[in-house]
PDB file of N, CA and C in Angstrom:
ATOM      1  N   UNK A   1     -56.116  -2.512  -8.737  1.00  0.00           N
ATOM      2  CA  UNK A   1     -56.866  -3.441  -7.910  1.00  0.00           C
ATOM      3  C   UNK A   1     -58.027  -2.754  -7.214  1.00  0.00           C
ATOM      4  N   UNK A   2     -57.908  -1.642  -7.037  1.00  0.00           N
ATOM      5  CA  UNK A   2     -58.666  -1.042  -5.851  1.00  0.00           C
ATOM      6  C   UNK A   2     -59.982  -0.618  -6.620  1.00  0.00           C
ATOM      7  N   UNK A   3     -59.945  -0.054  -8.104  1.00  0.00           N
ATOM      8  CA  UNK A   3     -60.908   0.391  -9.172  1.00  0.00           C
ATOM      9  C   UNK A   3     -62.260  -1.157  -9.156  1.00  0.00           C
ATOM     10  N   UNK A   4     -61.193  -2.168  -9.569  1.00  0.00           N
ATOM     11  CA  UNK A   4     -61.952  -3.568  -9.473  1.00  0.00           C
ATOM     12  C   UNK A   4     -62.918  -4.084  -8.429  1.00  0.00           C
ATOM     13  N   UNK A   5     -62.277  -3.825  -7.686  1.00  0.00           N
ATOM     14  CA  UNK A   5     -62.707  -3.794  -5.968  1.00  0.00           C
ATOM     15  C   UNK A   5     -64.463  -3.222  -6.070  1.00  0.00           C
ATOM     16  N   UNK A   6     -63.816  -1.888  -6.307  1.00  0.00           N
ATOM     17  CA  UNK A   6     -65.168  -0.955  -6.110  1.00  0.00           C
ATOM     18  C   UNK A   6     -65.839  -1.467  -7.335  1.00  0.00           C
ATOM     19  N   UNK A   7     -65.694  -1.787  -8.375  1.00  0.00           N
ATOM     20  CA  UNK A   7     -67.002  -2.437  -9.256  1.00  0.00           C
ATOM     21  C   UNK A   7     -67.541  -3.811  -8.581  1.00  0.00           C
ATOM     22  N   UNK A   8     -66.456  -4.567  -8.084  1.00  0.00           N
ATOM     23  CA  UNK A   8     -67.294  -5.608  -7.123  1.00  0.00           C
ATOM     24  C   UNK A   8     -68.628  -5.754  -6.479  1.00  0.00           C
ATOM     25  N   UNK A   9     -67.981  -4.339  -5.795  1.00  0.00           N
ATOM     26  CA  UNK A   9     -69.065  -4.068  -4.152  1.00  0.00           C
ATOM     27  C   UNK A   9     -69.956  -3.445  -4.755  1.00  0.00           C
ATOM     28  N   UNK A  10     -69.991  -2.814  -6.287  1.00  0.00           N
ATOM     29  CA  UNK A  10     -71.227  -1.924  -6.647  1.00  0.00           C
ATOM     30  C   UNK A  10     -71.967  -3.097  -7.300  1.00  0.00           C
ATOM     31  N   UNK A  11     -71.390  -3.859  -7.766  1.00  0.00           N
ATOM     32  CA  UNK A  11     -72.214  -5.132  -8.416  1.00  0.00           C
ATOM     33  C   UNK A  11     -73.150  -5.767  -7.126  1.00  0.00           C
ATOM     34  N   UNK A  12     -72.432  -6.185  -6.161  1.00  0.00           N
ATOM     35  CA  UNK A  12     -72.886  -6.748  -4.971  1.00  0.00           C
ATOM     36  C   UNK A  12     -74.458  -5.679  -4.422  1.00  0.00           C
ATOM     37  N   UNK A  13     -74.020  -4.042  -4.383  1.00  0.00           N
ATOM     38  CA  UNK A  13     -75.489  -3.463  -4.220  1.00  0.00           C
ATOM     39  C   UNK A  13     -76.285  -3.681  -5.134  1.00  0.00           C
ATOM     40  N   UNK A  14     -75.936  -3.563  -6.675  1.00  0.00           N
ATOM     41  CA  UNK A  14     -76.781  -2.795  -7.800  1.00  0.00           C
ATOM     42  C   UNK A  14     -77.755  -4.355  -8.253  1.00  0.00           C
ATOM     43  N   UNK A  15     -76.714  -5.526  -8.847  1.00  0.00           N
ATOM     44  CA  UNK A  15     -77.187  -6.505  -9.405  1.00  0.00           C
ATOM     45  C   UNK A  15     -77.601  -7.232  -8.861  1.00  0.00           C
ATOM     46  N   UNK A  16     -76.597  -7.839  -7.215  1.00  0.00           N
ATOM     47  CA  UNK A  16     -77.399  -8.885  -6.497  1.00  0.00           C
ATOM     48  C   UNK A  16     -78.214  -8.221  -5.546  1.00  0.00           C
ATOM     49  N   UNK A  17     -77.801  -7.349  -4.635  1.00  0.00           N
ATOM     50  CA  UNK A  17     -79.495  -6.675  -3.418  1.00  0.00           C
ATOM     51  C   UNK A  17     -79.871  -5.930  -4.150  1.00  0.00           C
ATOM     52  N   UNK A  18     -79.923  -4.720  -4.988  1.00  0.00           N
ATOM     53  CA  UNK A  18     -80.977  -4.261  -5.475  1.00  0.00           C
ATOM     54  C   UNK A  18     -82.105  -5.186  -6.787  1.00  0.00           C
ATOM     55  N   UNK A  19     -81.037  -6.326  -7.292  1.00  0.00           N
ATOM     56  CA  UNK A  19     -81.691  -6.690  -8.326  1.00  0.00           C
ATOM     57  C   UNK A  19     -82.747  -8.151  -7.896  1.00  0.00           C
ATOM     58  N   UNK A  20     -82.131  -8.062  -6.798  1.00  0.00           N
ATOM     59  CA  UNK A  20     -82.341  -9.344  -5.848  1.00  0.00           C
ATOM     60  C   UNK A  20     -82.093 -10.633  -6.466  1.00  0.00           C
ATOM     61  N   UNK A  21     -80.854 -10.797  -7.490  1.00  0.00           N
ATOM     62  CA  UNK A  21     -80.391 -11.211  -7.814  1.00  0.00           C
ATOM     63  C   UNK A  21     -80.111 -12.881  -7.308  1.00  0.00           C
ATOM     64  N   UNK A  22     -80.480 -13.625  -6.533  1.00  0.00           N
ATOM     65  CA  UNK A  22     -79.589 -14.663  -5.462  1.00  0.00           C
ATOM     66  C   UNK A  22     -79.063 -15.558  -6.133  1.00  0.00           C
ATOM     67  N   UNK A  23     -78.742 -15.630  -7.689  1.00  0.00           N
ATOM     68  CA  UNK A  23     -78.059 -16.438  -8.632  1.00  0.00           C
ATOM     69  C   UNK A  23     -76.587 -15.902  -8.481  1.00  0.00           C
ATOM     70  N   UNK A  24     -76.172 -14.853  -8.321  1.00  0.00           N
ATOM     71  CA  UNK A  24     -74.898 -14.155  -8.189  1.00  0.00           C
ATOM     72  C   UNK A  24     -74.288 -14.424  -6.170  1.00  0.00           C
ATOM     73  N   UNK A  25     -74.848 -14.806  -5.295  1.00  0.00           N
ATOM     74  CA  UNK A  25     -74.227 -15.038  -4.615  1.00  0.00           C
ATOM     75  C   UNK A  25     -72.604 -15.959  -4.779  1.00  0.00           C
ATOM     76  N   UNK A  26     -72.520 -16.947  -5.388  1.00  0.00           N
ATOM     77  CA  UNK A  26     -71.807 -17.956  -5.590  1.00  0.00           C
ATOM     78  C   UNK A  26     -70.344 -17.344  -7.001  1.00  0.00           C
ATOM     79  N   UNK A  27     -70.632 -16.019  -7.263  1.00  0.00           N
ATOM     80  CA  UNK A  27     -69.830 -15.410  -7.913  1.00  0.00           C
ATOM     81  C   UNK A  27     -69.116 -14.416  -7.500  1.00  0.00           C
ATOM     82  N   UNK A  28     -70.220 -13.576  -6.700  1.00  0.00           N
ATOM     83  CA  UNK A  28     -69.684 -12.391  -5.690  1.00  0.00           C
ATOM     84  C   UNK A  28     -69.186 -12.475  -4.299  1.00  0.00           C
ATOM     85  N   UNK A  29     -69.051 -13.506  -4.136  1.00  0.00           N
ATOM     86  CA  UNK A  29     -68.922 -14.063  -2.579  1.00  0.00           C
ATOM     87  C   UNK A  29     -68.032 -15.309  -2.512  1.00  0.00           C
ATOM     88  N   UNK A  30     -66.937 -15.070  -1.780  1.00  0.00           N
ATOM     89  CA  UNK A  30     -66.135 -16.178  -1.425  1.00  0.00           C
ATOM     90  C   UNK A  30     -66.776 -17.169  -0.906  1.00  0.00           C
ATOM     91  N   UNK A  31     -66.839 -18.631  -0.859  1.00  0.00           N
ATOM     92  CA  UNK A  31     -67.730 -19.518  -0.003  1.00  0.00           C
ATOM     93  C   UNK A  31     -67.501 -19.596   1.347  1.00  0.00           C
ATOM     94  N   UNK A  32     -66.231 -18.945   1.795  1.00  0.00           N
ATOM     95  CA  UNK A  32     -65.820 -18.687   3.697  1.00  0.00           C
ATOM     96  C   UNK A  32     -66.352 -17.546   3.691  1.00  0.00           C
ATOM     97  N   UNK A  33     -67.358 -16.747   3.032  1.00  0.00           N
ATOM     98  CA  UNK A  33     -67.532 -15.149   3.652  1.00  0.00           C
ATOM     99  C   UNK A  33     -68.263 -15.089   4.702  1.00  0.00           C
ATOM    100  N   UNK A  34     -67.783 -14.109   5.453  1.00  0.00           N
ATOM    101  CA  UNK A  34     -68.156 -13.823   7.207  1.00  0.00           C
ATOM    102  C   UNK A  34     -69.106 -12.593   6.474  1.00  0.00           C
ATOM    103  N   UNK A  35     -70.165 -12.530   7.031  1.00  0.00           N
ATOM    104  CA  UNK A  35     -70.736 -11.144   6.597  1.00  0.00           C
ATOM    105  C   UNK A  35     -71.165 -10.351   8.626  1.00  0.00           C
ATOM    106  N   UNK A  36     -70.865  -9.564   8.443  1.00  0.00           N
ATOM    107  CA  UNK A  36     -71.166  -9.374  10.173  1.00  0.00           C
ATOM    108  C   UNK A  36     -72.666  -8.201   9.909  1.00  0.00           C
ATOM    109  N   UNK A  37     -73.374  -8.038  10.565  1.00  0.00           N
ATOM    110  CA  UNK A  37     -74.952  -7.795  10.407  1.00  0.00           C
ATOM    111  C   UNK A  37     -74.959  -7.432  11.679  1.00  0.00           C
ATOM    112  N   UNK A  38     -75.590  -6.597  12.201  1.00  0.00           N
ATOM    113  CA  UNK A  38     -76.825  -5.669  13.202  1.00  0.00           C
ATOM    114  C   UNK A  38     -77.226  -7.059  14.014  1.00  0.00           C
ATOM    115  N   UNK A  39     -77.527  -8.303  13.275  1.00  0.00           N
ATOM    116  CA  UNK A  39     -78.246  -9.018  13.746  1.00  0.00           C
ATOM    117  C   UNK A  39     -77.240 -10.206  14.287  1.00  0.00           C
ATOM    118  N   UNK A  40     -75.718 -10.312  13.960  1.00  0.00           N
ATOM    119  CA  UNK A  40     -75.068 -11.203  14.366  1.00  0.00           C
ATOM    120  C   UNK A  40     -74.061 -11.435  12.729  1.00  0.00           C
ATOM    121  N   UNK A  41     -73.778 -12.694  13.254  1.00  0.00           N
ATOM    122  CA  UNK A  41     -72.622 -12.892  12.071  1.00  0.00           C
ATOM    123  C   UNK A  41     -73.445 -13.920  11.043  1.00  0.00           C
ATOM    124  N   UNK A  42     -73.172 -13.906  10.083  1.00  0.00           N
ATOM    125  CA  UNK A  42     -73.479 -15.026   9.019  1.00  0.00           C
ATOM    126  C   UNK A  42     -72.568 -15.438   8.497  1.00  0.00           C
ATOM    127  N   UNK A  43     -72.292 -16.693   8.039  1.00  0.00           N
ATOM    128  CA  UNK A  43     -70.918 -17.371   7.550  1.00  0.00           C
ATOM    129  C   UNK A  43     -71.266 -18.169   6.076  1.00  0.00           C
ATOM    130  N   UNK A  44     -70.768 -18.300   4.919  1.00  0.00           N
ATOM    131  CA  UNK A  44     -70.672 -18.845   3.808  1.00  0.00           C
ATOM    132  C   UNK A  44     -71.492 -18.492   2.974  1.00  0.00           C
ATOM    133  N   UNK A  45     -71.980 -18.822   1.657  1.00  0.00           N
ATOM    134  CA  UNK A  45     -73.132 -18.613   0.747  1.00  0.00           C
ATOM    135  C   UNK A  45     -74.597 -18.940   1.067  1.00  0.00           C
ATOM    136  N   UNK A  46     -74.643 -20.085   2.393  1.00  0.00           N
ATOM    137  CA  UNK A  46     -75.850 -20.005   2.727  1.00  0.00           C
ATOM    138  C   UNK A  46     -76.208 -18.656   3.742  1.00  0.00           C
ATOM    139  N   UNK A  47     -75.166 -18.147   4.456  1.00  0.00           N
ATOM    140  CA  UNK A  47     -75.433 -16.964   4.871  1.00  0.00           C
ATOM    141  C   UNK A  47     -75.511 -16.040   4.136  1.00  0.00           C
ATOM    142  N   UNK A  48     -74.596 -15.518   3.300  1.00  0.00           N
ATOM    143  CA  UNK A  48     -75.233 -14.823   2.218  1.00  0.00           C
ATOM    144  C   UNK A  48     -76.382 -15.012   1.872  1.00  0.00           C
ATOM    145  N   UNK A  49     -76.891 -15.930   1.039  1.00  0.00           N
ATOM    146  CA  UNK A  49     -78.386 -15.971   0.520  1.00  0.00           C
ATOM    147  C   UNK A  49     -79.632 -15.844   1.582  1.00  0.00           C
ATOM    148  N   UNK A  50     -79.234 -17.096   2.741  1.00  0.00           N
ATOM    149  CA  UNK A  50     -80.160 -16.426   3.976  1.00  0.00           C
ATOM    150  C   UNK A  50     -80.558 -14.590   3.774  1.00  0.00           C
ATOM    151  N   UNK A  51     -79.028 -13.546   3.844  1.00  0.00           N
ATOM    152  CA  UNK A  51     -79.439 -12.516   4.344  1.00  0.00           C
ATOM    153  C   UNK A  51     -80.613 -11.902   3.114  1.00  0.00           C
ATOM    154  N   UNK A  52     -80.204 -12.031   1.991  1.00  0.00           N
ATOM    155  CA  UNK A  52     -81.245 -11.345   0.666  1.00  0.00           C
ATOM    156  C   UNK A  52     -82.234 -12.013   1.578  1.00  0.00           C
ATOM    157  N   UNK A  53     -82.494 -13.093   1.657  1.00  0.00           N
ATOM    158  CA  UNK A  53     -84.028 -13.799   1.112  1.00  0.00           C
ATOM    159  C   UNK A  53     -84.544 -12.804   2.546  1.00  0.00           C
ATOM    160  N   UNK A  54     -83.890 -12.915   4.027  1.00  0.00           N
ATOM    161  CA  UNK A  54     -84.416 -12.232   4.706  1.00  0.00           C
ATOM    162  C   UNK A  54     -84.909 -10.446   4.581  1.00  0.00           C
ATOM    163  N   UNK A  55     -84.140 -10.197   3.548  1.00  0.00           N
ATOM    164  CA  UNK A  55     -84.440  -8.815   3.495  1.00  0.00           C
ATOM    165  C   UNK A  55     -85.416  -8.529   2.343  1.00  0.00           C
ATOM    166  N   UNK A  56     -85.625  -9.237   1.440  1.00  0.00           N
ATOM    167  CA  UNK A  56     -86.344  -9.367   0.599  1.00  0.00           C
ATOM    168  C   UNK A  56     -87.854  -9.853   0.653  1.00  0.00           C
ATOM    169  N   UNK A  57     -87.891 -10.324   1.853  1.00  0.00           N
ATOM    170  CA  UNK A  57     -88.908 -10.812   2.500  1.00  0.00           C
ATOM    171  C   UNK A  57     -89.705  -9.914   3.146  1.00  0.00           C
ATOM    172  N   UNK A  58     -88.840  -8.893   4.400  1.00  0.00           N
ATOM    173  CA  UNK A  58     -89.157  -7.967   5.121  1.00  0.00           C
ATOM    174  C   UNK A  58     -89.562  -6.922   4.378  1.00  0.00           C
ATOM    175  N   UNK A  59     -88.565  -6.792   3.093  1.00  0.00           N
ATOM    176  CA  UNK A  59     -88.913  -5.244   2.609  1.00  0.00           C
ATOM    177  C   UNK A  59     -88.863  -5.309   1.134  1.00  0.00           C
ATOM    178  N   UNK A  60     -90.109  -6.264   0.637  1.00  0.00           N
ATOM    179  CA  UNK A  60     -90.085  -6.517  -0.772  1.00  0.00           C
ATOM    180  C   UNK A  60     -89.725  -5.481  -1.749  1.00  0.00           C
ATOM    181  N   UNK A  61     -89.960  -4.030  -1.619  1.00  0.00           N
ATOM    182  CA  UNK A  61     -90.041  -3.049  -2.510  1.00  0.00           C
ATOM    183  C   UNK A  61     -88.162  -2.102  -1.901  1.00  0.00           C
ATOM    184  N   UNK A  62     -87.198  -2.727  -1.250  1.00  0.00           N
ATOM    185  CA  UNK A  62     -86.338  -1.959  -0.939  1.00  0.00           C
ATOM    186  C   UNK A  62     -85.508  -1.824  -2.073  1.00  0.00           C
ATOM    187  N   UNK A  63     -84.715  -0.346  -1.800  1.00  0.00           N
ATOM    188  CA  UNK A  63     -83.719  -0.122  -2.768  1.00  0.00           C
ATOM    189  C   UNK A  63     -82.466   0.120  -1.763  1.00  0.00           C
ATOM    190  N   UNK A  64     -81.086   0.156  -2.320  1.00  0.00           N
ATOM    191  CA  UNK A  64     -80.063   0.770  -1.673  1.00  0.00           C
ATOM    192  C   UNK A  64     -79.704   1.768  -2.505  1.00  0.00           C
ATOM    193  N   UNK A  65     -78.912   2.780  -1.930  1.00  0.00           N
ATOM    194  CA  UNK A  65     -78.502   3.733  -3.095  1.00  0.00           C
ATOM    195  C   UNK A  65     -77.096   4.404  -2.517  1.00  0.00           C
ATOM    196  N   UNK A  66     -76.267   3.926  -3.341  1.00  0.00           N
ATOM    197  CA  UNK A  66     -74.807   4.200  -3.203  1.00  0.00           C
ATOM    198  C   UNK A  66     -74.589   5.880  -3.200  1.00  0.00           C
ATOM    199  N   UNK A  67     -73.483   6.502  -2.045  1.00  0.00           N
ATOM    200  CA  UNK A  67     -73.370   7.469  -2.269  1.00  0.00           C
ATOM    201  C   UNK A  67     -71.976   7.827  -2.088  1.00  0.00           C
ATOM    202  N   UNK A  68     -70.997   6.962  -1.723  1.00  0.00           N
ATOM    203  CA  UNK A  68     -69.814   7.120  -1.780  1.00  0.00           C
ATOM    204  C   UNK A  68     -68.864   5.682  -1.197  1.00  0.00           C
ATOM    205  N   UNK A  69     -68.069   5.331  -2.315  1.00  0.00           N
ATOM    206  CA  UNK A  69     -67.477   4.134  -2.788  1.00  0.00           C
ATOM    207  C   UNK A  69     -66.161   4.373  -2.394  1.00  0.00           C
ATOM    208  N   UNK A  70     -65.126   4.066  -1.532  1.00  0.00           N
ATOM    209  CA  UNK A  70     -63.668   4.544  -1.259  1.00  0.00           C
ATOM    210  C   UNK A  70     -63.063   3.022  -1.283  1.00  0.00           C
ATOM    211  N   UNK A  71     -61.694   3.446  -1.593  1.00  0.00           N
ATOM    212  CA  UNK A  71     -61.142   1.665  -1.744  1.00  0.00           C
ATOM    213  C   UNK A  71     -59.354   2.033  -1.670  1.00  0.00           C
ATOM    214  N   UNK A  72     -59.191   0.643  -1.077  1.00  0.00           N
ATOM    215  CA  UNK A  72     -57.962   0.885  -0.414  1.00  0.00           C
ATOM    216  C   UNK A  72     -57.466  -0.244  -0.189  1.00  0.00           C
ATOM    217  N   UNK A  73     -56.731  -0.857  -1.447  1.00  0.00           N
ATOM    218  CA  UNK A  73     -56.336  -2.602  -1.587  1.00  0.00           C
ATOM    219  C   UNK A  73     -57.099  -3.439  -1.596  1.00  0.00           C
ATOM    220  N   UNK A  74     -57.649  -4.578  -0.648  1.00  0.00           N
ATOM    221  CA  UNK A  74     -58.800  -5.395  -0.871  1.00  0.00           C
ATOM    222  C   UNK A  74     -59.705  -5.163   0.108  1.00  0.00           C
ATOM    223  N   UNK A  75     -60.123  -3.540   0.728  1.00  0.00           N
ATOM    224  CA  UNK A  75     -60.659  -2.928   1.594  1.00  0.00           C
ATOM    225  C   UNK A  75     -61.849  -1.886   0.277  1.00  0.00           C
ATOM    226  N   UNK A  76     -63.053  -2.248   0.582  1.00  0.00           N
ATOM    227  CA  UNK A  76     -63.811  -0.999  -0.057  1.00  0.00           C
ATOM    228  C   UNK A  76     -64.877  -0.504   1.276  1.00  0.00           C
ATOM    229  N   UNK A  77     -65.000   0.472   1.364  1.00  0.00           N
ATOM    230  CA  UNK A  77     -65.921   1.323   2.436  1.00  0.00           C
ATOM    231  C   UNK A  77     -67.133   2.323   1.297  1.00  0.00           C
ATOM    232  N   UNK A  78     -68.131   1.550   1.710  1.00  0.00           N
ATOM    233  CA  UNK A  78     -69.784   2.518   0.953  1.00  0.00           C
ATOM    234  C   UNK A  78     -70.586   2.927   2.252  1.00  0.00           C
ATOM    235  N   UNK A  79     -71.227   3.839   1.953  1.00  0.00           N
ATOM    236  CA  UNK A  79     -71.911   4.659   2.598  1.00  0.00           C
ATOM    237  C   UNK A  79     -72.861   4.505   1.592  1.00  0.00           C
ATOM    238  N   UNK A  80     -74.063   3.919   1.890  1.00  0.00           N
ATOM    239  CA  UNK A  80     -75.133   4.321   1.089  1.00  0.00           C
ATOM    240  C   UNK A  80     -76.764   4.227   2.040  1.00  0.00           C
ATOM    241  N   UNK A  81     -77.799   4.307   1.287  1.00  0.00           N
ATOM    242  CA  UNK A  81     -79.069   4.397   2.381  1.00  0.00           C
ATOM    243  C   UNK A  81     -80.048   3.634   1.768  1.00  0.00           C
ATOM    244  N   UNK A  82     -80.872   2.837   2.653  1.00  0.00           N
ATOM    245  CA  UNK A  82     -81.432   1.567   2.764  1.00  0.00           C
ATOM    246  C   UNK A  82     -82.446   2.337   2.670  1.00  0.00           C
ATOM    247  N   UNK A  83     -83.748   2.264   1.589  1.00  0.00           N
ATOM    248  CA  UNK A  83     -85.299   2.287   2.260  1.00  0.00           C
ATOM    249  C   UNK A  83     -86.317   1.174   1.776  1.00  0.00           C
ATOM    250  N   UNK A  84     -87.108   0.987   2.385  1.00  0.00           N
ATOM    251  CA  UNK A  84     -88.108   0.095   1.673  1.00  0.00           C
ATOM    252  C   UNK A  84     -89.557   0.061   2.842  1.00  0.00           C
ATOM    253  N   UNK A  85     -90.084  -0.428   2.218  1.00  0.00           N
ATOM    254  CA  UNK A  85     -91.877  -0.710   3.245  1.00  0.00           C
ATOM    255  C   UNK A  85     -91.269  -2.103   4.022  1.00  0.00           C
ATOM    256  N   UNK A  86     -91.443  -1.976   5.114  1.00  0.00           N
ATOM    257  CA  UNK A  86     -91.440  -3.309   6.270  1.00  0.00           C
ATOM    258  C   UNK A  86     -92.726  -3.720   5.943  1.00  0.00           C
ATOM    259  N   UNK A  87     -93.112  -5.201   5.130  1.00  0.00           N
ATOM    260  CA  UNK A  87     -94.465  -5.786   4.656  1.00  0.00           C
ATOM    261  C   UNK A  87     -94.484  -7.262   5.356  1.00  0.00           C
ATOM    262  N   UNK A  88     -93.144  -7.826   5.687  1.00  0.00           N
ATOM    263  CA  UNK A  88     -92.804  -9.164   6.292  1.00  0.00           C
ATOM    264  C   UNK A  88     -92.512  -9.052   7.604  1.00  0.00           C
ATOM    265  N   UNK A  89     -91.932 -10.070   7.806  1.00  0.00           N
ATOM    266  CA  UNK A  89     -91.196 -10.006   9.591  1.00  0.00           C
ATOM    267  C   UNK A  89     -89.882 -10.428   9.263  1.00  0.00           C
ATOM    268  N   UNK A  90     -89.104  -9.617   9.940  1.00  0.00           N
ATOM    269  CA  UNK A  90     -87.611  -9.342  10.093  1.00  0.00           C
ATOM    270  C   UNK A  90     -87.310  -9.900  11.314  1.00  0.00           C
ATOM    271  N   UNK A  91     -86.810 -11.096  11.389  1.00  0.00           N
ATOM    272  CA  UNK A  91     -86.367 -11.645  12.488  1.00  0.00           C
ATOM    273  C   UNK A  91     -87.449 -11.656  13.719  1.00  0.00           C
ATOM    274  N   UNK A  92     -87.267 -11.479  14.663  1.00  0.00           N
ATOM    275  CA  UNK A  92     -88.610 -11.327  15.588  1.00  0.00           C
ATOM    276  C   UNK A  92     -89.581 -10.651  15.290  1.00  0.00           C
ATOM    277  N   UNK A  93     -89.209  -9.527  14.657  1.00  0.00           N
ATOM    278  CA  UNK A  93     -90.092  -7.927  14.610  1.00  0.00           C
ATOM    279  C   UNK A  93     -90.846  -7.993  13.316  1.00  0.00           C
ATOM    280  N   UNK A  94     -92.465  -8.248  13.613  1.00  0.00           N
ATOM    281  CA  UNK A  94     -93.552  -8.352  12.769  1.00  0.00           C
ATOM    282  C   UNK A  94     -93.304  -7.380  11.821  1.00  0.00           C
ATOM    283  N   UNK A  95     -94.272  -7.476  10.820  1.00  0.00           N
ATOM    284  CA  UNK A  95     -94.124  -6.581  10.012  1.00  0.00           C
ATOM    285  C   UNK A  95     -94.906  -5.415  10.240  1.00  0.00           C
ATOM    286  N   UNK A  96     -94.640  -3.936  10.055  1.00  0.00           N
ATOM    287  CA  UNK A  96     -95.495  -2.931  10.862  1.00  0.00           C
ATOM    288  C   UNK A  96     -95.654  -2.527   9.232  1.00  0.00           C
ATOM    289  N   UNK A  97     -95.725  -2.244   7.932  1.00  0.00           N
ATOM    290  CA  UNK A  97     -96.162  -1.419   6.981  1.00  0.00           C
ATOM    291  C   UNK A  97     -95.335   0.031   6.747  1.00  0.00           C
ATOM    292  N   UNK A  98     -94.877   0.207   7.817  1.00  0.00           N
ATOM    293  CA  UNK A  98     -94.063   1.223   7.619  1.00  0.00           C
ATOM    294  C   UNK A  98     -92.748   1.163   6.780  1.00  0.00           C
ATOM    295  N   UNK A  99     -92.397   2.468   6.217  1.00  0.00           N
ATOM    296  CA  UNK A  99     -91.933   3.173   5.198  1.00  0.00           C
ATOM    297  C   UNK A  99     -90.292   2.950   6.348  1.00  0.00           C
ATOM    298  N   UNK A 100     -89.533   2.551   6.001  1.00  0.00           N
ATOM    299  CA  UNK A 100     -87.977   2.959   6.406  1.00  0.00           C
ATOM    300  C   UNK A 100     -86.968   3.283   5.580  1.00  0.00           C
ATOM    301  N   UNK A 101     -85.936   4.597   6.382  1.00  0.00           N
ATOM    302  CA  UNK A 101     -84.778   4.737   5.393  1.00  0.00           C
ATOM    303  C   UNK A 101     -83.827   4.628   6.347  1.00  0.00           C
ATOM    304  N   UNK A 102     -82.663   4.317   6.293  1.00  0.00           N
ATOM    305  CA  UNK A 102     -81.539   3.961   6.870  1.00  0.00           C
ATOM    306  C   UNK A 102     -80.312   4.002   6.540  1.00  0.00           C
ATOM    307  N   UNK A 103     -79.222   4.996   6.956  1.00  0.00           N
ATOM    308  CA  UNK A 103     -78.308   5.377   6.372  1.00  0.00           C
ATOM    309  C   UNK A 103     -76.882   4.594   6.906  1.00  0.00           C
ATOM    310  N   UNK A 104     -76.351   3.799   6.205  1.00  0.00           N
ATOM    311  CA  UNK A 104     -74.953   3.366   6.444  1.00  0.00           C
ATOM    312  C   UNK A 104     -74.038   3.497   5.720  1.00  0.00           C
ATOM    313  N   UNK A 105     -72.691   2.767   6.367  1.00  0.00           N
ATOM    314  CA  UNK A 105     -71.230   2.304   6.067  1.00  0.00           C
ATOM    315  C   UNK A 105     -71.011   1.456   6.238  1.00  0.00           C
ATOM    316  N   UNK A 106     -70.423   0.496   5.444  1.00  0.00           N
ATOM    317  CA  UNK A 106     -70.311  -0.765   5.707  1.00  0.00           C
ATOM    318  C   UNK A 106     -68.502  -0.659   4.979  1.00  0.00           C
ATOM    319  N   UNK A 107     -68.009  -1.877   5.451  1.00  0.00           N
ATOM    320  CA  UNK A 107     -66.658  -1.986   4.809  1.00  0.00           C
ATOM    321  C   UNK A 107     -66.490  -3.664   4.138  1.00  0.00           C
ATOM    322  N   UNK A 108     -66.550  -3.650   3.292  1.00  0.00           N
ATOM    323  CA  UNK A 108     -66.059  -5.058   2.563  1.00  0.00           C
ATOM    324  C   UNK A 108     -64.225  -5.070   2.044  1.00  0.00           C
ATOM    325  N   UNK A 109     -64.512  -6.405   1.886  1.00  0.00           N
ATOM    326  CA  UNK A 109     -62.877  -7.089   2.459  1.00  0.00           C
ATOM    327  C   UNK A 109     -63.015  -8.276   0.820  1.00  0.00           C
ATOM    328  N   UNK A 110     -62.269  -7.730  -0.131  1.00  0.00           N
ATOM    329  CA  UNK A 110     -62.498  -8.989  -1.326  1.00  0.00           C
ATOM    330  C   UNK A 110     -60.942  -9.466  -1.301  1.00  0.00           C
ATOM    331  N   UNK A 111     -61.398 -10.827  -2.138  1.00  0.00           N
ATOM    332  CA  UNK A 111     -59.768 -11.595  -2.022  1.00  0.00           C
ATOM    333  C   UNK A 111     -60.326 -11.955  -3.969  1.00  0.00           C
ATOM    334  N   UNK A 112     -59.704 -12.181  -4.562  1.00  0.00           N
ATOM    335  CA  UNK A 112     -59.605 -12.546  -5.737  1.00  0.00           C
ATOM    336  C   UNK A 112     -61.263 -12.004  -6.785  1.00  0.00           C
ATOM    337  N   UNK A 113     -61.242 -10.877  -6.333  1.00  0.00           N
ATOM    338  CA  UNK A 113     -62.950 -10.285  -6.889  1.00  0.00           C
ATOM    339  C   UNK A 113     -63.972 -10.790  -6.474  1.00  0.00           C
ATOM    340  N   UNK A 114     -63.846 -11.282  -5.066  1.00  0.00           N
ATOM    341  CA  UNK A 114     -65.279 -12.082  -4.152  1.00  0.00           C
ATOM    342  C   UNK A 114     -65.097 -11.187  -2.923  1.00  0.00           C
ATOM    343  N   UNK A 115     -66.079 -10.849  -2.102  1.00  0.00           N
ATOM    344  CA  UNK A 115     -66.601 -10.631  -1.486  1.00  0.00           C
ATOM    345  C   UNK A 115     -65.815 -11.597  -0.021  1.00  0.00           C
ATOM    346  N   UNK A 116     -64.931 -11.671   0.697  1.00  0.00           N
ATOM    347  CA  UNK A 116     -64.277 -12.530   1.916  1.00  0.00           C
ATOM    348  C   UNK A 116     -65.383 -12.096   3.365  1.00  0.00           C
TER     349      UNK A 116
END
């Protein structure tokens, strides 16, 4: 289960946010998914898709890049790092042109190969 898991959550970086994919929300994502964000909580597939389109917006040219995948029942934990050009506006904060990289962990929670 746990192998599955982690191809999930790498699908979820590689195909839908890096590929910017937003046809795969509704496959990778339970329709109750809570996603919790920097910026607050988002709830269901329209939160999901909200968050791409918002980030895709802000930072047309971003990549993520996985650097370590751990999994532990329907628990996966990635560490990977965010960069892209800020060209849009991200929630309040205009767009400045600048270059960002940003290093996280995030922990996802799947129930039947979706994303909860």
């Amino acid at each position: 289960m746990s192998e599955q898991n982690k191809a999930v959550v790498r699908r979820l970086i590689e195909d839908h946010w890096n590929a910017k994919n937003a046809a795969l929300v509704s496959e990778l994502y339970a329709p109750s998914v809570t996603l919790h964000t920097s910026d607050g909580v988002l709830k269901g597939l329209e939160g999901a898709s909200f968050l791409l389109d918002a980030y895709t917006t802000a930072f047309p040219d971003f990549r993520q890049v996985i650097h370590d995948v751990i999994a532990e029942g329907n628990q996966v934990v990635v560490r990977w790092t965010f960069t892209g050009t800020h060209q849009g506006s991200l929630g309040e904060i205009p767009a400045t042109g600048k270059r960002v990289g940003v290093d996280a962990i995030g922990t996802f929670r799947l129930t039947a190969g979706q994303g909860r």
